[in-house]
N, C-alpha and C. Protein backbone atom coordinates (compact mmCIF):
# COMPACT_ATOMS: atom_id res chain seq x y z
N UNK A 1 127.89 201.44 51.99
CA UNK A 1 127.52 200.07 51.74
C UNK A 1 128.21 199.16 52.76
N UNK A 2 127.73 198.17 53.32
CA UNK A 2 128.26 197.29 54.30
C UNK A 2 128.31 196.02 53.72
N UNK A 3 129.92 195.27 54.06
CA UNK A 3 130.55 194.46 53.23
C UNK A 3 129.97 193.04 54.02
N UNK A 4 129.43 192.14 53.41
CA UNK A 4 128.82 191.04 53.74
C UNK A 4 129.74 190.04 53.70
N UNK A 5 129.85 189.38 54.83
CA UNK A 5 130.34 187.90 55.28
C UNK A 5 129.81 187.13 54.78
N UNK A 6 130.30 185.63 54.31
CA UNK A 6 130.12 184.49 53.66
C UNK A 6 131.15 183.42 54.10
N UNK A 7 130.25 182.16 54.27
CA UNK A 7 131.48 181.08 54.54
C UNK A 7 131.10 180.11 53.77
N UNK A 8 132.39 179.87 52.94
CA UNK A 8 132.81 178.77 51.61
C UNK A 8 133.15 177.29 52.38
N UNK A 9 132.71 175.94 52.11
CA UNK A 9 132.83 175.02 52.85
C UNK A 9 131.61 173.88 52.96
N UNK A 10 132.32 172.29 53.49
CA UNK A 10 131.54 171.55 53.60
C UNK A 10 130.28 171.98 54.44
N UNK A 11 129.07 171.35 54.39
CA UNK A 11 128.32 171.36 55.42
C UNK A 11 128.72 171.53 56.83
N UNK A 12 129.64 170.68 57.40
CA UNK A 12 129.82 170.32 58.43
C UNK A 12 130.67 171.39 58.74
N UNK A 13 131.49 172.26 58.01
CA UNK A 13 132.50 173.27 58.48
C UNK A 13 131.39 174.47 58.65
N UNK A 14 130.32 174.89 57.85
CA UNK A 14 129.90 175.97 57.56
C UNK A 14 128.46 176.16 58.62
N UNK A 15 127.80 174.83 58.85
CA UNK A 15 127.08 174.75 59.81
C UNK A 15 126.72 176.06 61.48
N UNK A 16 127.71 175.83 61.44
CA UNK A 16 127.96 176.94 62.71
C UNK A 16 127.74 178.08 62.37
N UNK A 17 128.15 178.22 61.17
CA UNK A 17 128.17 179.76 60.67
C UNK A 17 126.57 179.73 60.48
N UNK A 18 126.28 179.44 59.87
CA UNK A 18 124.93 179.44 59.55
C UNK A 18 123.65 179.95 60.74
N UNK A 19 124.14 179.31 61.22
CA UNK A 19 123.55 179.23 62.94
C UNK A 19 123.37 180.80 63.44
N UNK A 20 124.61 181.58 63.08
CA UNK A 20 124.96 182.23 63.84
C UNK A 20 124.25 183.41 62.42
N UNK A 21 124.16 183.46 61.78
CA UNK A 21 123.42 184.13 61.22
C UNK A 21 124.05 184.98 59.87
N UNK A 22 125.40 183.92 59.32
CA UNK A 22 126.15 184.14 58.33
C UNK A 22 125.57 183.57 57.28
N UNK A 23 125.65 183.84 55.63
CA UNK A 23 124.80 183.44 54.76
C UNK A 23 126.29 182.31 54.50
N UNK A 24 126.22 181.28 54.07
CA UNK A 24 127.08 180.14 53.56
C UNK A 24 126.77 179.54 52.09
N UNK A 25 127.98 179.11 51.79
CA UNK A 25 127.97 177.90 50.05
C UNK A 25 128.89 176.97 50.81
N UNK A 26 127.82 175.99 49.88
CA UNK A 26 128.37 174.77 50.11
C UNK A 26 129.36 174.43 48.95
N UNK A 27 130.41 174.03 49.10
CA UNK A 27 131.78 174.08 48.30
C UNK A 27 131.82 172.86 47.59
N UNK A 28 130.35 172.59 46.71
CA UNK A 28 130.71 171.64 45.85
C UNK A 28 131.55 171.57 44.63
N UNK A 29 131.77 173.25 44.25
CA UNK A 29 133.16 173.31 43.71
C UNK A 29 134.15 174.47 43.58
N UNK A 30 134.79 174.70 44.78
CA UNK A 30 135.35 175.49 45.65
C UNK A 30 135.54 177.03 45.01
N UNK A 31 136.36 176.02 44.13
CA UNK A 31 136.79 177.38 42.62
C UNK A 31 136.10 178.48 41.97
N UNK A 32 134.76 177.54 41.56
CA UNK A 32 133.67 178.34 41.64
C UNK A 32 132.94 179.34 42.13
N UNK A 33 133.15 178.55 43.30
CA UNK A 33 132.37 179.43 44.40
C UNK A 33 133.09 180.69 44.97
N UNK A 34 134.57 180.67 44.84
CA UNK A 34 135.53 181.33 45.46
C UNK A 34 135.71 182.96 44.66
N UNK A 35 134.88 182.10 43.03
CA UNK A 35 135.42 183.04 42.04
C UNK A 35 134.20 184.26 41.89
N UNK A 36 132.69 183.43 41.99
CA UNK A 36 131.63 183.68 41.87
C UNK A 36 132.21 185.07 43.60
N UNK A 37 132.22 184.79 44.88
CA UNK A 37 132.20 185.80 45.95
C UNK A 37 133.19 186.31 45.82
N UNK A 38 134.48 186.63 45.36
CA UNK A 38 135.70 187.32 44.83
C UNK A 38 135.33 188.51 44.22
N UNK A 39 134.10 188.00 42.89
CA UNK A 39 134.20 188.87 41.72
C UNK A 39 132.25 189.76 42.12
N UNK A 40 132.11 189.59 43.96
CA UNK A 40 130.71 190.00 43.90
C UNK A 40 131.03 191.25 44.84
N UNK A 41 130.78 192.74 44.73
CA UNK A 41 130.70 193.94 45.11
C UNK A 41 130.47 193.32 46.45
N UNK A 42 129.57 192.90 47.05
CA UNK A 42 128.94 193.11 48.56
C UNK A 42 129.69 192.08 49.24
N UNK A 43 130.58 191.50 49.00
CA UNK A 43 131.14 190.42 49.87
C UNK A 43 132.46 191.38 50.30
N UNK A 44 132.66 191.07 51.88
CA UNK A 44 133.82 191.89 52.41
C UNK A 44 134.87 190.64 52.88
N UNK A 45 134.13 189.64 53.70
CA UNK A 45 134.95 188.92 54.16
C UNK A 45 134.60 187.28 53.66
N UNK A 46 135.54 186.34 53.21
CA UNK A 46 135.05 184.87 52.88
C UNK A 46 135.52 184.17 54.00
N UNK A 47 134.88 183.35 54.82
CA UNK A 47 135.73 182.54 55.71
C UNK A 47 135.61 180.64 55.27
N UNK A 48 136.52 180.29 55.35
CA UNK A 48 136.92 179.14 54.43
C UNK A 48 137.84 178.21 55.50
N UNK A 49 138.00 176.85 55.47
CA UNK A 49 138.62 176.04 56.11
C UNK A 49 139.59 175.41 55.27
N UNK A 50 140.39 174.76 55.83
CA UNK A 50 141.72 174.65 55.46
C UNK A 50 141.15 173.49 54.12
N UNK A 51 140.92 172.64 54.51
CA UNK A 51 140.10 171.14 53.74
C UNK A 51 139.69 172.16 52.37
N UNK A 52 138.98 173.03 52.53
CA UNK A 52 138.41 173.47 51.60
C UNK A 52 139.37 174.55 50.11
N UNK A 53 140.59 174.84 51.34
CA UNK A 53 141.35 175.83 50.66
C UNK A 53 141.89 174.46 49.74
N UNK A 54 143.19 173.91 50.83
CA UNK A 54 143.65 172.73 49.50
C UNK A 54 142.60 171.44 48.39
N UNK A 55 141.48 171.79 48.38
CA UNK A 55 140.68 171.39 47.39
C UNK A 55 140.93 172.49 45.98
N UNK A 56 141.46 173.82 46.49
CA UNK A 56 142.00 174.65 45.14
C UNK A 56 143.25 174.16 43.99
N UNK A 57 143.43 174.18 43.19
CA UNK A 57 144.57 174.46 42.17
C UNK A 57 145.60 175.30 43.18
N UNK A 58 146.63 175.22 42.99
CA UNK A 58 147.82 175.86 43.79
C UNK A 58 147.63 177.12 43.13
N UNK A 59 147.80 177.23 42.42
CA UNK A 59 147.79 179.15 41.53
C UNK A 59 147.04 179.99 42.22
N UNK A 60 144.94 179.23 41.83
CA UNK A 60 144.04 180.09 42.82
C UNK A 60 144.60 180.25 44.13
N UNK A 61 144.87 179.36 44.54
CA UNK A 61 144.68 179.42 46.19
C UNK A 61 145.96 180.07 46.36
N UNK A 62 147.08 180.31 45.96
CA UNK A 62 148.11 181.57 46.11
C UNK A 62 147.41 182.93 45.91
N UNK A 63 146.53 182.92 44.34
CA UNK A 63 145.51 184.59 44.09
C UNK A 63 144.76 184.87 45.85
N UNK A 64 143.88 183.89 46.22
CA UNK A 64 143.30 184.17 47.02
C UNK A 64 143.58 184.55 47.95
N UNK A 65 144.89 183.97 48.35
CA UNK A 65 145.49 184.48 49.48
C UNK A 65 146.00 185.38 49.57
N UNK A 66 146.61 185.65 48.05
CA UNK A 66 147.77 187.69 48.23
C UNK A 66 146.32 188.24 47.91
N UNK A 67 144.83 187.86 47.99
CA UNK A 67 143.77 189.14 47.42
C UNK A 67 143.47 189.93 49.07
N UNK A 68 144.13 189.40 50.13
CA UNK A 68 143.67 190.15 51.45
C UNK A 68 143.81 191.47 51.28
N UNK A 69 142.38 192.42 51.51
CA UNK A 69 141.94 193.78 51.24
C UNK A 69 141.83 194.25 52.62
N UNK A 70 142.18 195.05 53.18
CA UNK A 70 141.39 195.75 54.79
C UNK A 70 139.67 196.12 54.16
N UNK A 71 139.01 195.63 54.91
CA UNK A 71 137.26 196.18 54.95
C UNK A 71 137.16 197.27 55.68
């Protein structure tokens, strides 16, 4: 199975990605979204901008960060 890229983020951060042929969410509520591609089998890598990380609760955004897995 091959682990699918995703980028979490405003429009304006995720744009590029998009472009380039990455599937994107728009981070109308980060947490959500973070929890929803965390807890989904086919996601390998999330790429996320800083703006978007400190929009987290301090707790998540510590989980998220010790969850780094090698793909």
């Amino acid at each position: 199975m091959t682990a699918k890229i995703i980028a979490i983020g405003k429009p304006e951060f995720t744009v590029g990605f998009r472009l380039a042929g990455i599937q994107t969410i728009d981070a109308k509520d980060p947490k959500e979204e973070f929890e929803r591609a965390a807890a989904s089998p086919d996601v390998g890598i999330i790429i996320t901008d800083e703006k978007t990380m400190n929009e987290l609760p301090v707790f998540f955004r510590e989980m998220v960060e010790n969850r780094v897995k090698p793909v």
